[in-house]
C-alpha atoms as a PDB file:
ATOM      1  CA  UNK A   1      -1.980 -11.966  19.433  1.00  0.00           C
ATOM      2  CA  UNK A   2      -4.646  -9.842  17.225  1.00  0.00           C
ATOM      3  CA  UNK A   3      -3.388  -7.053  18.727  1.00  0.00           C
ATOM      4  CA  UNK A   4       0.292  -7.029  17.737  1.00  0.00           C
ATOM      5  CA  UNK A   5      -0.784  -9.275  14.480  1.00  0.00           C
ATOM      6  CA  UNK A   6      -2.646  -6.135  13.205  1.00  0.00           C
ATOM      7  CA  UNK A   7       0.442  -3.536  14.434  1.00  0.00           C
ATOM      8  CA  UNK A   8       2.840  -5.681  12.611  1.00  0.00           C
ATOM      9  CA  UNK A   9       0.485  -5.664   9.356  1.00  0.00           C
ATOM     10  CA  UNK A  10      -0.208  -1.893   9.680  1.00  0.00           C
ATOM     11  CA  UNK A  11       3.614  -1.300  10.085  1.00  0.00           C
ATOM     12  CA  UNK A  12       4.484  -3.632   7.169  1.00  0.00           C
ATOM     13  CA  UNK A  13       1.503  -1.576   5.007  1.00  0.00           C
ATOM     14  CA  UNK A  14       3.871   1.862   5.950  1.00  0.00           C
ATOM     15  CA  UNK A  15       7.027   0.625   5.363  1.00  0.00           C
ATOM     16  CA  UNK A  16       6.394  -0.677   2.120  1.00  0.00           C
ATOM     17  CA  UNK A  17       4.322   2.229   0.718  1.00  0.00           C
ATOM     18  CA  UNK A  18       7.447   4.070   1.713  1.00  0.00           C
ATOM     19  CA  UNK A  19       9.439   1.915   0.031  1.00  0.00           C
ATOM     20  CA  UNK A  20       6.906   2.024  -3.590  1.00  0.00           C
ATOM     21  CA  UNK A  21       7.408   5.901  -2.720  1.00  0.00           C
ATOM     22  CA  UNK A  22      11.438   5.827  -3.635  1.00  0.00           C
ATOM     23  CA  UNK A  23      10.529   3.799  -6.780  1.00  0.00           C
ATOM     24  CA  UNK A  24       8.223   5.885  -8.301  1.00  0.00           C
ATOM     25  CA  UNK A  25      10.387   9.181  -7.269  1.00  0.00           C
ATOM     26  CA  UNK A  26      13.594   6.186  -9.029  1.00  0.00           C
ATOM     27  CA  UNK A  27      10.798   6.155 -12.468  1.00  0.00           C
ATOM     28  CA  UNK A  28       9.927   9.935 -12.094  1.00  0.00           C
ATOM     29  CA  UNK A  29       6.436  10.353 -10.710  1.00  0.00           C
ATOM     30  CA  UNK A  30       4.804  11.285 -14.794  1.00  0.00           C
ATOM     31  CA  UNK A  31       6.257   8.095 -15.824  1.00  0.00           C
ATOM     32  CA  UNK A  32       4.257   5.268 -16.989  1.00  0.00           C
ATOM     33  CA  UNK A  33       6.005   2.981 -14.761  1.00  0.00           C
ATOM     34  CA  UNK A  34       5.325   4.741 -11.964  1.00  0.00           C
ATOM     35  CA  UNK A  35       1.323   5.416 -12.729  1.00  0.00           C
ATOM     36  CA  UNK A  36       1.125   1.304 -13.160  1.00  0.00           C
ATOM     37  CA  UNK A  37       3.049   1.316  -9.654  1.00  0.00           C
ATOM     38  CA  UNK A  38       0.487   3.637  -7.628  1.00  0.00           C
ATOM     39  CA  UNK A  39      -2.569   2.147  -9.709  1.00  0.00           C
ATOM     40  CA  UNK A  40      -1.339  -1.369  -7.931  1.00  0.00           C
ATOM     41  CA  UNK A  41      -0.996   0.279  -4.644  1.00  0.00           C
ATOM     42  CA  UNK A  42      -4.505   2.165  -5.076  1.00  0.00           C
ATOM     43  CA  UNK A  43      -6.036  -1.214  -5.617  1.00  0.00           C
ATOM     44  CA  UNK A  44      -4.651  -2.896  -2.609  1.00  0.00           C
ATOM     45  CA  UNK A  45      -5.541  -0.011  -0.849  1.00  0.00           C
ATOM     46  CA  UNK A  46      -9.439  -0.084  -1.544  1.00  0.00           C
ATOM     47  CA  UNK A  47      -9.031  -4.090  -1.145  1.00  0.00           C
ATOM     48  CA  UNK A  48      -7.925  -3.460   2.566  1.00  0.00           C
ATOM     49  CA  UNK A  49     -10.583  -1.147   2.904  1.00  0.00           C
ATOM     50  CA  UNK A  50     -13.410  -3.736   1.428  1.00  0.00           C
ATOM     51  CA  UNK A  51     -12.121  -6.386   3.572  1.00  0.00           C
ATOM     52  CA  UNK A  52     -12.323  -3.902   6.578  1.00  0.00           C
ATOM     53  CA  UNK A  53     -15.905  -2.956   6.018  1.00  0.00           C
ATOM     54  CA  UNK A  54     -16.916  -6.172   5.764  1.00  0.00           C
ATOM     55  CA  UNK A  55     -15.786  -7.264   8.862  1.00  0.00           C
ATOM     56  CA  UNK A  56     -17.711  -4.634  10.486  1.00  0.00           C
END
């Protein structure tokens, strides 16, 4: 179950940074909107990357 619990997360993680994509391209990519979207998906971006260290 680990296996296809971690596919379905990665697979979730690519569809919706695909999907934040089309917004900020919807809010122009120099908008302030859409620097306050790609700061959010920066952060939760190093989280994942934190949380994957640590379990190393």
């Amino acid at each position: 179950m680990t296996v296809v619990t971690v596919k379905l997360t990665h697979d979730l993680h690519m569809k919706t940074s695909s999907d934040l994509d089309i917004v900020i391209g919807a809010y122009g990519k120099n908008s302030v909107d859409s620097k306050i979207i790609s700061r959010m998906r920066s952060k939760i971006r190093r989280r994942e990357k934190q949380n994957a260290a640590a379990k190393d």
